[in-house]
Protein backbone atom coordinates (compact mmCIF):
# COMPACT_ATOMS: atom_id res chain seq x y z
CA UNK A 1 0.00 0.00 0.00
CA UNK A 2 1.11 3.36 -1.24
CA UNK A 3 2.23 5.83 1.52
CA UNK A 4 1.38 9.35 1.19
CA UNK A 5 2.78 12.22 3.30
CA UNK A 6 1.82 15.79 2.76
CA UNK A 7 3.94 18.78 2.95
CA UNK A 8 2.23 22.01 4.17
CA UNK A 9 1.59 25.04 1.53
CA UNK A 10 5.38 27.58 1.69
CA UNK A 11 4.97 31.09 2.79
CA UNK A 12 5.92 33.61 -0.01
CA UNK A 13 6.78 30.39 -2.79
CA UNK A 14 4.96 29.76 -5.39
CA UNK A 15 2.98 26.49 -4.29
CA UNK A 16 3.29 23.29 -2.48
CA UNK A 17 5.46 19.98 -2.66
CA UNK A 18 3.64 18.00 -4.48
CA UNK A 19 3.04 14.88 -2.06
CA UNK A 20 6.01 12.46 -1.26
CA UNK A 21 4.56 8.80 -2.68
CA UNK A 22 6.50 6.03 -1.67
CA UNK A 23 7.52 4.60 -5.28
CA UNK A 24 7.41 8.04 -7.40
CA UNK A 25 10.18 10.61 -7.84
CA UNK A 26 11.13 12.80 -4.97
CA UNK A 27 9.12 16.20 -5.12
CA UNK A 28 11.81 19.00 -5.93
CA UNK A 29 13.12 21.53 -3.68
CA UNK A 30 11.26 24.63 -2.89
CA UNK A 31 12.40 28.06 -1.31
CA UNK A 32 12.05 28.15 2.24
CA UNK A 33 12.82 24.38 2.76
CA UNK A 34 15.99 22.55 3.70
CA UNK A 35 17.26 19.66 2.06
CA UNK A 36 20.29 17.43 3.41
CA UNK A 37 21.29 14.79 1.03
CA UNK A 38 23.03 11.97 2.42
CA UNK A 39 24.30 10.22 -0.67
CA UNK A 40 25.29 6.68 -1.18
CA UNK A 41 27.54 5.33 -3.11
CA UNK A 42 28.52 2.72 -1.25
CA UNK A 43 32.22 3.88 -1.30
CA UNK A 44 32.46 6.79 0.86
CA UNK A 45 30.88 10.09 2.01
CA UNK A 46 28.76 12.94 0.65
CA UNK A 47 26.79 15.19 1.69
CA UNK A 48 25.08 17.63 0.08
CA UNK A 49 22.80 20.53 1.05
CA UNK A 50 20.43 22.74 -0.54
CA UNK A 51 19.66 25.70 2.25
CA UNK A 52 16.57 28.23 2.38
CA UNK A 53 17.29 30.38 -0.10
CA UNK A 54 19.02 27.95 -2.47
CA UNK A 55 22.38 28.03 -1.70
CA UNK A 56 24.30 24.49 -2.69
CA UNK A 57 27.01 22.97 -0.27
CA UNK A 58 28.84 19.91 0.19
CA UNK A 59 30.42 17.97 2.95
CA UNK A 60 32.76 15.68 1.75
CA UNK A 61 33.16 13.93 -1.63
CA UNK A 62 35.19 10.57 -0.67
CA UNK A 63 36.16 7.63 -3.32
CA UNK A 64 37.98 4.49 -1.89
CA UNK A 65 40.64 3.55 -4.21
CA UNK A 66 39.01 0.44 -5.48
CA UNK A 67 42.74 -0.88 -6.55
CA UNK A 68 43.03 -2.13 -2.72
CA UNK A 69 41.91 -5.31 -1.98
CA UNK A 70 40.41 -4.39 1.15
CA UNK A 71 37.88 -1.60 -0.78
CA UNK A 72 36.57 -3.77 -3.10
CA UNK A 73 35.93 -7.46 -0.99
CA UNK A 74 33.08 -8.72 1.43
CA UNK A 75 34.19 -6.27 4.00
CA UNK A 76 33.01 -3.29 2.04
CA UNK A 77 29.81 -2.36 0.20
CA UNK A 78 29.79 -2.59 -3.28
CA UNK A 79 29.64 0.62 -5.87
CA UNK A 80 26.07 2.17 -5.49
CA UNK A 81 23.74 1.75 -8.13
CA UNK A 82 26.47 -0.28 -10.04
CA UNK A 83 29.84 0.14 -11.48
CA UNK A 84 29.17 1.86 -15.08
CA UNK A 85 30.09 4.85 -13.11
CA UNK A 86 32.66 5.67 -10.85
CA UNK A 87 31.49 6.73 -7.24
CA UNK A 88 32.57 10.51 -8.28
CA UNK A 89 30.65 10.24 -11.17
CA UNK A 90 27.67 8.77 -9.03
CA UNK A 91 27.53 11.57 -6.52
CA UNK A 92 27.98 14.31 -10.24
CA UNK A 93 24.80 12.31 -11.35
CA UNK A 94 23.20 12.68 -8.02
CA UNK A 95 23.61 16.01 -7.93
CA UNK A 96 22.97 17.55 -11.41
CA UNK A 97 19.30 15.92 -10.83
CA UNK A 98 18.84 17.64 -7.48
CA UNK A 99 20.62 21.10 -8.99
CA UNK A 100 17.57 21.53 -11.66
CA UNK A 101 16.04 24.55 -11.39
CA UNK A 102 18.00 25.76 -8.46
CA UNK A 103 19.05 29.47 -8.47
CA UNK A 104 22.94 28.65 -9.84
CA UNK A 105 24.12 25.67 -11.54
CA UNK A 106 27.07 26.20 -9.00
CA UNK A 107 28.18 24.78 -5.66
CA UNK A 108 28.55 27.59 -3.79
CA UNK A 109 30.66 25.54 -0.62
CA UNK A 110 32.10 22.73 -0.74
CA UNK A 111 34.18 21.75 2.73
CA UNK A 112 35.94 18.56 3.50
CA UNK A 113 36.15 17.49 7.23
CA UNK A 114 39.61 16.24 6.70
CA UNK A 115 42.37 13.95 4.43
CA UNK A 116 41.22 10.50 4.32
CA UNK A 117 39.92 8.86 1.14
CA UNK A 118 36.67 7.89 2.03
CA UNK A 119 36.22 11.78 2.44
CA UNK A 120 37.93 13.41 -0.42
CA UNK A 121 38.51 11.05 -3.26
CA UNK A 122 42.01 9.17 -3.61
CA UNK A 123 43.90 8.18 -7.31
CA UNK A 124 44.48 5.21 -8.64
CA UNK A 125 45.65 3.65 -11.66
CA UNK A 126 41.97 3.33 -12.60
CA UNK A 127 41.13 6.84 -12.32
CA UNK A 128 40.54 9.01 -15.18
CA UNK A 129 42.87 12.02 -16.13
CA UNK A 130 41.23 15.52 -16.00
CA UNK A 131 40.97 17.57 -19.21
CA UNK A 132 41.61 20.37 -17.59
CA UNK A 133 44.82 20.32 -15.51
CA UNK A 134 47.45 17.66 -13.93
CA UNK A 135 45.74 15.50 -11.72
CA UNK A 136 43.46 12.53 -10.93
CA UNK A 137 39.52 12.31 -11.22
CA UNK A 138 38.00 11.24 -8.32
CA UNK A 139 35.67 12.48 -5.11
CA UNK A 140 36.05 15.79 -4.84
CA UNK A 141 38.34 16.63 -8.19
CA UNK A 142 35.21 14.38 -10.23
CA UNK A 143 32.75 16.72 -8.56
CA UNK A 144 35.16 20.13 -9.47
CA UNK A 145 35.33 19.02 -12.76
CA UNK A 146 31.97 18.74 -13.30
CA UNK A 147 30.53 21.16 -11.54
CA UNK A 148 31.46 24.47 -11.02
CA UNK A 149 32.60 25.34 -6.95
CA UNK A 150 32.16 28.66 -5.72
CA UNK A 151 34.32 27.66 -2.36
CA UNK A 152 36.25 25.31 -0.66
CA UNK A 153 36.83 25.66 2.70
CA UNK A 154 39.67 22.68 4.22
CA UNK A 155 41.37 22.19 7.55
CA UNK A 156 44.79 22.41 5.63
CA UNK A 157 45.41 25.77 3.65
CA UNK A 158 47.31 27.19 2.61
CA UNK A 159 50.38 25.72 4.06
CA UNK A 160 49.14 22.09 4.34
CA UNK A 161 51.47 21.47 7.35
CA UNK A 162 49.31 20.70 10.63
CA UNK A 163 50.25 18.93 12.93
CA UNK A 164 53.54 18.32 10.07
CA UNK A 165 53.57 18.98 6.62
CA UNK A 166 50.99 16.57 4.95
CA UNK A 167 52.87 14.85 1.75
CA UNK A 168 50.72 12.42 0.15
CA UNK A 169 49.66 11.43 -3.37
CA UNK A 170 46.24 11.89 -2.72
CA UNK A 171 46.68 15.57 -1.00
CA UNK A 172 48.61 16.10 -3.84
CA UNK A 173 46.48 15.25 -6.51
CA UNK A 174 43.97 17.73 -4.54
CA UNK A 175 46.27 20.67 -4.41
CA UNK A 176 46.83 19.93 -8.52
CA UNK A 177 43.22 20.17 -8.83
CA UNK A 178 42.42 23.64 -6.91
CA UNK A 179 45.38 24.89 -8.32
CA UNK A 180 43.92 24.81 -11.53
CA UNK A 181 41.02 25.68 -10.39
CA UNK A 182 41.73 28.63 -8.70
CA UNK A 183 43.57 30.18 -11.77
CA UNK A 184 41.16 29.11 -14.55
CA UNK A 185 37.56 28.81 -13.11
CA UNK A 186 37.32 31.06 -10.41
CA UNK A 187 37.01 28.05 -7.36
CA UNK A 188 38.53 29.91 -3.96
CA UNK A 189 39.96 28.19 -1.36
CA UNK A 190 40.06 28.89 2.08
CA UNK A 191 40.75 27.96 5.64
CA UNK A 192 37.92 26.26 7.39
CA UNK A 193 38.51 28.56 10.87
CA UNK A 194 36.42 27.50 14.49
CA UNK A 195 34.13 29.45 16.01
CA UNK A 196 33.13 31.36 13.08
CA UNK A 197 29.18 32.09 11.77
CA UNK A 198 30.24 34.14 8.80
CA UNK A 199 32.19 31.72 6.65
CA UNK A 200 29.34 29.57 5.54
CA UNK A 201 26.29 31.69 5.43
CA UNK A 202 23.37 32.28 2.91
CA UNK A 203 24.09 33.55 -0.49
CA UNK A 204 20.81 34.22 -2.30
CA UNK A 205 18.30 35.94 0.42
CA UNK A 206 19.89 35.94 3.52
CA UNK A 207 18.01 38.72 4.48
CA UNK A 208 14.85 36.28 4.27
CA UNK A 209 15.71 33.66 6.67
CA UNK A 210 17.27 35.33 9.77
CA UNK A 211 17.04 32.26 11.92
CA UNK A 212 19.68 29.91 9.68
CA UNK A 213 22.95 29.91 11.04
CA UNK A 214 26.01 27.57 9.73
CA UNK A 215 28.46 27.44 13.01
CA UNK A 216 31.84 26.41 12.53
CA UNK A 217 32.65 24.33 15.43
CA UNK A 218 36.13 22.47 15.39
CA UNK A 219 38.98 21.92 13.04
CA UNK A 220 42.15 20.83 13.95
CA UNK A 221 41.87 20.33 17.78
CA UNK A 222 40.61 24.24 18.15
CA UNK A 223 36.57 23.90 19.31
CA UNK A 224 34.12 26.58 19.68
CA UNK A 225 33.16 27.07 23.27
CA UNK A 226 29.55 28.00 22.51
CA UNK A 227 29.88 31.45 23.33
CA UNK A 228 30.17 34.34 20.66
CA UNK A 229 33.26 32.88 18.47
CA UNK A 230 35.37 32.20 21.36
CA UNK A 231 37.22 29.14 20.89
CA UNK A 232 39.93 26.72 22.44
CA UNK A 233 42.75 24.51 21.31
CA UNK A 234 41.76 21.38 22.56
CA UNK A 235 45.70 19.79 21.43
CA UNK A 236 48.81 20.65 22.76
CA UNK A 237 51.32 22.90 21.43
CA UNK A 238 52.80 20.55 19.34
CA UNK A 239 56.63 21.86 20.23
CA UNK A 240 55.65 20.76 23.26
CA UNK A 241 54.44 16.98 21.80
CA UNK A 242 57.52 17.19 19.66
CA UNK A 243 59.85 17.75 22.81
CA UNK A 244 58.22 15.20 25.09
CA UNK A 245 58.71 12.93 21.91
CA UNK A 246 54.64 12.16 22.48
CA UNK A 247 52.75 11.39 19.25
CA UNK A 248 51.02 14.04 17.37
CA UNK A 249 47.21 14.39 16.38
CA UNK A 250 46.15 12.07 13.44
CA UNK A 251 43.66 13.12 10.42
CA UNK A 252 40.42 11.97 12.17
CA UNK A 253 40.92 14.52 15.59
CA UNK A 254 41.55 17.00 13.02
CA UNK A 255 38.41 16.78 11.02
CA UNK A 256 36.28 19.36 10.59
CA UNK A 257 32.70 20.02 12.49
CA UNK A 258 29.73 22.10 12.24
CA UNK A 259 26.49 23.05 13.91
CA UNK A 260 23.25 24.07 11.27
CA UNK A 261 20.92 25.69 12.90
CA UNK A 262 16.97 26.89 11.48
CA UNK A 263 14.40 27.87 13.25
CA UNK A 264 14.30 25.09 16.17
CA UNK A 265 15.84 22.40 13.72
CA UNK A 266 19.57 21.72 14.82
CA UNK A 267 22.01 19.05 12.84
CA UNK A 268 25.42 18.31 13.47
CA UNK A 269 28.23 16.73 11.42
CA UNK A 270 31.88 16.15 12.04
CA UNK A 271 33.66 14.00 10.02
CA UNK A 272 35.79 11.39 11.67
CA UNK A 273 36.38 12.68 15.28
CA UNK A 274 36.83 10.59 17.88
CA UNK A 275 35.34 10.46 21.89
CA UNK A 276 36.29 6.87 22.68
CA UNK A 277 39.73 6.85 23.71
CA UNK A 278 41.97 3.50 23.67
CA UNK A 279 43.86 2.39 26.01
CA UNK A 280 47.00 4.77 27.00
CA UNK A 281 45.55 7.23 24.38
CA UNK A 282 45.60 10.56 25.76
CA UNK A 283 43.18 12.59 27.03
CA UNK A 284 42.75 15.17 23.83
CA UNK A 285 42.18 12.50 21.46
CA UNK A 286 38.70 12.85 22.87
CA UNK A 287 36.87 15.69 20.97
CA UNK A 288 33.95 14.81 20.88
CA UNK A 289 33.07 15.83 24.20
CA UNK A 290 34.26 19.52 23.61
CA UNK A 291 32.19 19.46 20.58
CA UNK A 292 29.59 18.29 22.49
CA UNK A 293 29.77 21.08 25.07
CA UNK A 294 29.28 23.54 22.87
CA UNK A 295 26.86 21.85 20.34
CA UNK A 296 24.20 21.33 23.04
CA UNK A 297 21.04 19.22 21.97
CA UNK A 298 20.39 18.39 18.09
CA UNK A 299 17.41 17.16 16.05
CA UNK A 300 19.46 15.23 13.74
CA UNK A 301 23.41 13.95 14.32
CA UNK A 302 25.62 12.55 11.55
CA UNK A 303 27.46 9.67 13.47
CA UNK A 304 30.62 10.14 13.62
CA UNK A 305 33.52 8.01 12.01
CA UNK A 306 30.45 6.04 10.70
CA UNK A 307 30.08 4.78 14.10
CA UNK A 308 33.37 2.60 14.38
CA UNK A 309 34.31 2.10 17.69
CA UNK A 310 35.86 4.85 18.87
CA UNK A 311 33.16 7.28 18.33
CA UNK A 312 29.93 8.70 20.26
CA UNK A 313 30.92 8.32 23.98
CA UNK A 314 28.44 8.81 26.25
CA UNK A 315 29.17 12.20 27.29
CA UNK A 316 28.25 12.75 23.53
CA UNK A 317 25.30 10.83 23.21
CA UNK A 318 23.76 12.57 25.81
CA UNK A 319 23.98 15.95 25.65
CA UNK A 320 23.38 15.67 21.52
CA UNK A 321 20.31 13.09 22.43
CA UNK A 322 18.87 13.17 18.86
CA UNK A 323 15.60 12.65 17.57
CA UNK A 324 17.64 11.39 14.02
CA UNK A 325 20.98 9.32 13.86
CA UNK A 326 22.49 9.01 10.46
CA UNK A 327 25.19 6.39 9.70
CA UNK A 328 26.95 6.22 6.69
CA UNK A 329 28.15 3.62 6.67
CA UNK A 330 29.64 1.14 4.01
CA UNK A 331 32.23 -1.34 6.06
CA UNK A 332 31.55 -4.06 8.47
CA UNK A 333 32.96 -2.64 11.09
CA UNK A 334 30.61 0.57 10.78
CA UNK A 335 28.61 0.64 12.87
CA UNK A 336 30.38 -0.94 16.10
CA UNK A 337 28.45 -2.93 18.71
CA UNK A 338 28.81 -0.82 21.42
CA UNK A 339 28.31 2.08 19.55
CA UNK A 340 24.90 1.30 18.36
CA UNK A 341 24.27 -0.14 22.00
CA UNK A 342 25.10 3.56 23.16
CA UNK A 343 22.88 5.32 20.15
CA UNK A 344 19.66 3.01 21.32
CA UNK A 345 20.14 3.57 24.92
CA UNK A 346 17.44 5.26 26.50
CA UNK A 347 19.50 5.48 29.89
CA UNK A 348 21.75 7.99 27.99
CA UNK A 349 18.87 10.02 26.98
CA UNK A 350 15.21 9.76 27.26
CA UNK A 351 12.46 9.06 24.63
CA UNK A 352 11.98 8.08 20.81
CA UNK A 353 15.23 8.38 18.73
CA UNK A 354 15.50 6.88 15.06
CA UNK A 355 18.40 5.32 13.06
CA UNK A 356 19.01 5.47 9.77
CA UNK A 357 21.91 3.57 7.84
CA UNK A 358 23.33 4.38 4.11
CA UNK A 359 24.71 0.70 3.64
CA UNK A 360 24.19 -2.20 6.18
CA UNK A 361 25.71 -5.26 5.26
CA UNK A 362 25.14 -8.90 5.73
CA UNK A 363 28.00 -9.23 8.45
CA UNK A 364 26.87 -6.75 10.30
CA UNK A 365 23.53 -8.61 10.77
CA UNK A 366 25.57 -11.51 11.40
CA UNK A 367 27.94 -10.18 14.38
CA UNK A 368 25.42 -7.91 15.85
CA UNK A 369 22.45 -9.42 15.15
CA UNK A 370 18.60 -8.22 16.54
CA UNK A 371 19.71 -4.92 17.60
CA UNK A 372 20.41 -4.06 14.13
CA UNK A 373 16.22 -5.04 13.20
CA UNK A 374 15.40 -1.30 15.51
CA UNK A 375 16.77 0.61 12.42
CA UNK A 376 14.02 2.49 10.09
CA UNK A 377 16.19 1.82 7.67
CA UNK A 378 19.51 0.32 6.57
CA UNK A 379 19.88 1.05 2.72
CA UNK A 380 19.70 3.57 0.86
CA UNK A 381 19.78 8.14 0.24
CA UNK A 382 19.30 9.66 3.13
CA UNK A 383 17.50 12.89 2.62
CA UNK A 384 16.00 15.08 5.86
CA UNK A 385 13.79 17.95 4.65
CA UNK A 386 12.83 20.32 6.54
CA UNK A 387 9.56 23.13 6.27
CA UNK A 388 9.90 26.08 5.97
CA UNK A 389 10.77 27.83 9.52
CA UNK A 390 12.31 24.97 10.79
CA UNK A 391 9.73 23.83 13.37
CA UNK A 392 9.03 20.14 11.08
CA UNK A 393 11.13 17.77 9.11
CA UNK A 394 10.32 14.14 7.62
CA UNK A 395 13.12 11.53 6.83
CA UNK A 396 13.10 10.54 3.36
CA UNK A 397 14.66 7.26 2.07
CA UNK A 398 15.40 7.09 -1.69
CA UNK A 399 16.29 3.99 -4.04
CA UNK A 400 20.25 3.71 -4.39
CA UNK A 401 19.60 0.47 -6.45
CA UNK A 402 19.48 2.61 -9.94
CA UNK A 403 19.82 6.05 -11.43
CA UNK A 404 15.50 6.87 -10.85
CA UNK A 405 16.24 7.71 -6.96
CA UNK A 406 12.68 7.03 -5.94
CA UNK A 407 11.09 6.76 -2.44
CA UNK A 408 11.56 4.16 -1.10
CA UNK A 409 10.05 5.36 2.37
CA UNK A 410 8.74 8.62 4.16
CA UNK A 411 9.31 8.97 8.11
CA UNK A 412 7.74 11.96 10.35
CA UNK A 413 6.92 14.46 11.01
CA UNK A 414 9.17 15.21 13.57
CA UNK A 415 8.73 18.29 15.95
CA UNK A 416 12.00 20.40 16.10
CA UNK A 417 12.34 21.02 20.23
């Protein structure tokens, strides 16, 4: 039986949505709503974002290079709907369908959370050549080449040498490709700096939507505190780890985080951070619970790391406490056990929370087993739209098995608190 949920009329817009039927197309974006895009393509993340007034923006673009043995076997998902694309082409597919009719055929941000393939795209010997400079198609330089990008914002520029100077072919390959960009099509780059609520902000009619807010809240070990842009570094000095001959931060402590805020309706993503320290790990590996001082409580939280093991403490958990957890997730070890014990528990936090999974696969059922049967959902698009104002959103779920991205199912409404 066909499921039908209606969308309420827009103020000031033209009309409608059109209703959201469970086996038709998704109704398009209309001023005044906000659309996050969680896209699948089995081989890394993307998200993208259409805000209030139109303007585009991307978190992350990543491409596993499918030349490794461990990318391409039973432990990871397979390429989403199939391989007559690459994943980067996948994601330029996505997108140029959900970019009709939009205000610019542009990206106006693009930011990603940190250097890690699975976020940015790395080369391989199967990647295609760009027509346009020296360097490697895939994730993010697929997407560039594609489609024009106003701005990228990164933890790394323009020196590229936090904690040390980051030399790698896949960095590389991504400094060829702005390069280019930069002097040919007009693409900026930037740093990606904490605390800041003026570096991703509304580009069309900001003016009309005085309640969105885009808060920058960690990069590199420095978090917002929550109050004005007042922020601290959360890592040593790292003469000091150099000295004491101590190990310096990795990538996934450095990734990039941020706080969207409209009307009542809060979301949160941050890459790869970490909250679950191992043992002898110390203390400021942990950033998830700064970030999670200043975040506060959230509608809808991105899990971290795609929930491996040493993400969403409990600290986290509960002071977030969700309505919405999204996993992307494409690996058997995403989500881990005692993460998704800590999402579900209601001794954390009180009250209904859902969970929603980009790619769940048959050994995770295996090793985790009935827990796993509380998701809504565990394949497909992810796609939260919210009404206009903020104070409603519905969970959308779209076909990844082909090109025709239809709904598969339609959760809500949810009341913004």
């Amino acid at each position: 039986m066909l499921i039908v949920c209606s969308l309420a009329l827009i103020s000031g817009t033209a009309g409608p949505l059109k209703a959201q039927i469970i086996g038709e197309k998704l109704p398009a974006w209309e001023e005044g709503y906000l659309d996050i895009h969680q896209i699948n393509t089995g081989k890394g993340d993307c998200a993208f974002f259409i805000l209030p007034d139109g303007t585009t923006m991307i978190f992350d673009a990543g491409e596993l290079n499918l030349t490794i043995p461990r990318n391409v076997g039973p432990r990871t998902a397979k390429i989403k709907p199939d391989h007559s694309r690459s994943p980067g082409e996948w994601m330029v597919h996505y997108l140029k369908m959900l970019m009709k009719g939009l205000p610019s055929e542009s990206i106006d941000y693009a930011i990603i959370s940190h250097f890690h393939d699975d976020h940015m795209g790395e080369p391989s010997e199967l990647s295609k050549i760009s027509k346009n400079g020296d360097y490697k198609l895939t994730g993010i330089t697929t997407i560039g080449d594609h489609i024009n990008i106003k701005t990228i914002l990164d933890r790394g520029w323009p020196e590229y040498n936090y904690p040390e100077p980051i030399e790698n072919d896949m960095v590389d390959n991504y400094l060829k490709f702005t390069e280019w960009h930069t002097q040919n099509s007009g693409m900026k780059v930037d740093m990606f700096e904490a605390g800041r609520s003026d570096q991703l902000v509304l580009s069309n009619k900001p003016a009309k939507f005085p309640d969105f807010e885009i808060r920058n809240v960690s990069v590199n070990g420095e978090v917002w505190t929550g109050v004005h842009t007042n922020t601290r570094n959360h890592f040593p000095l790292i003469s000091d780890l150099k000295k004491t001959n101590s190990g310096l931060p990795g990538e996934n402590p450095c990734s990039i985080s941020i706080r969207l805020s409209y009307g009542k309706f809060d979301y949160f993503t941050g890459g790869d951070i970490p909250g679950v320290l191992d043992p002898g790990e110390p203390f400021w590996n942990d950033i998830e619970t700064p970030v999670a001082k200043a975040v506060g409580p959230v509608e809808v939280n991105v899990v971290n790391h795609h929930g491996n093991r040493d993400s969403q403490n409990e600290f986290f958990v509960r002071t977030l406490r969700p309505q919405v957890h999204i996993l992307p997730v494409w690996s058997s070890d995403h989500p881990g056990p005692a993460v998704l014990k800590r999402l579900l528990s209601t001794h954390l936090y009180p009250g209904d929370r859902e969970l929603f999974a980009t790619n769940m696969l048959e050994a995770n059922y295996l090793v985790i087993g009935s827990r796993l049967k509380q998701l809504k959902s565990d394949q497909g698009h992810i796609l939260v739209r919210v009404k206009p104002g903020g104070e409603e959103y519905h969970v959308i779920v779209l076909d990844d098995s082909n090109d025709k991205y239809l709904i598969k199912s339609v959760h809500g409404p949810y009341f913004s608190r």
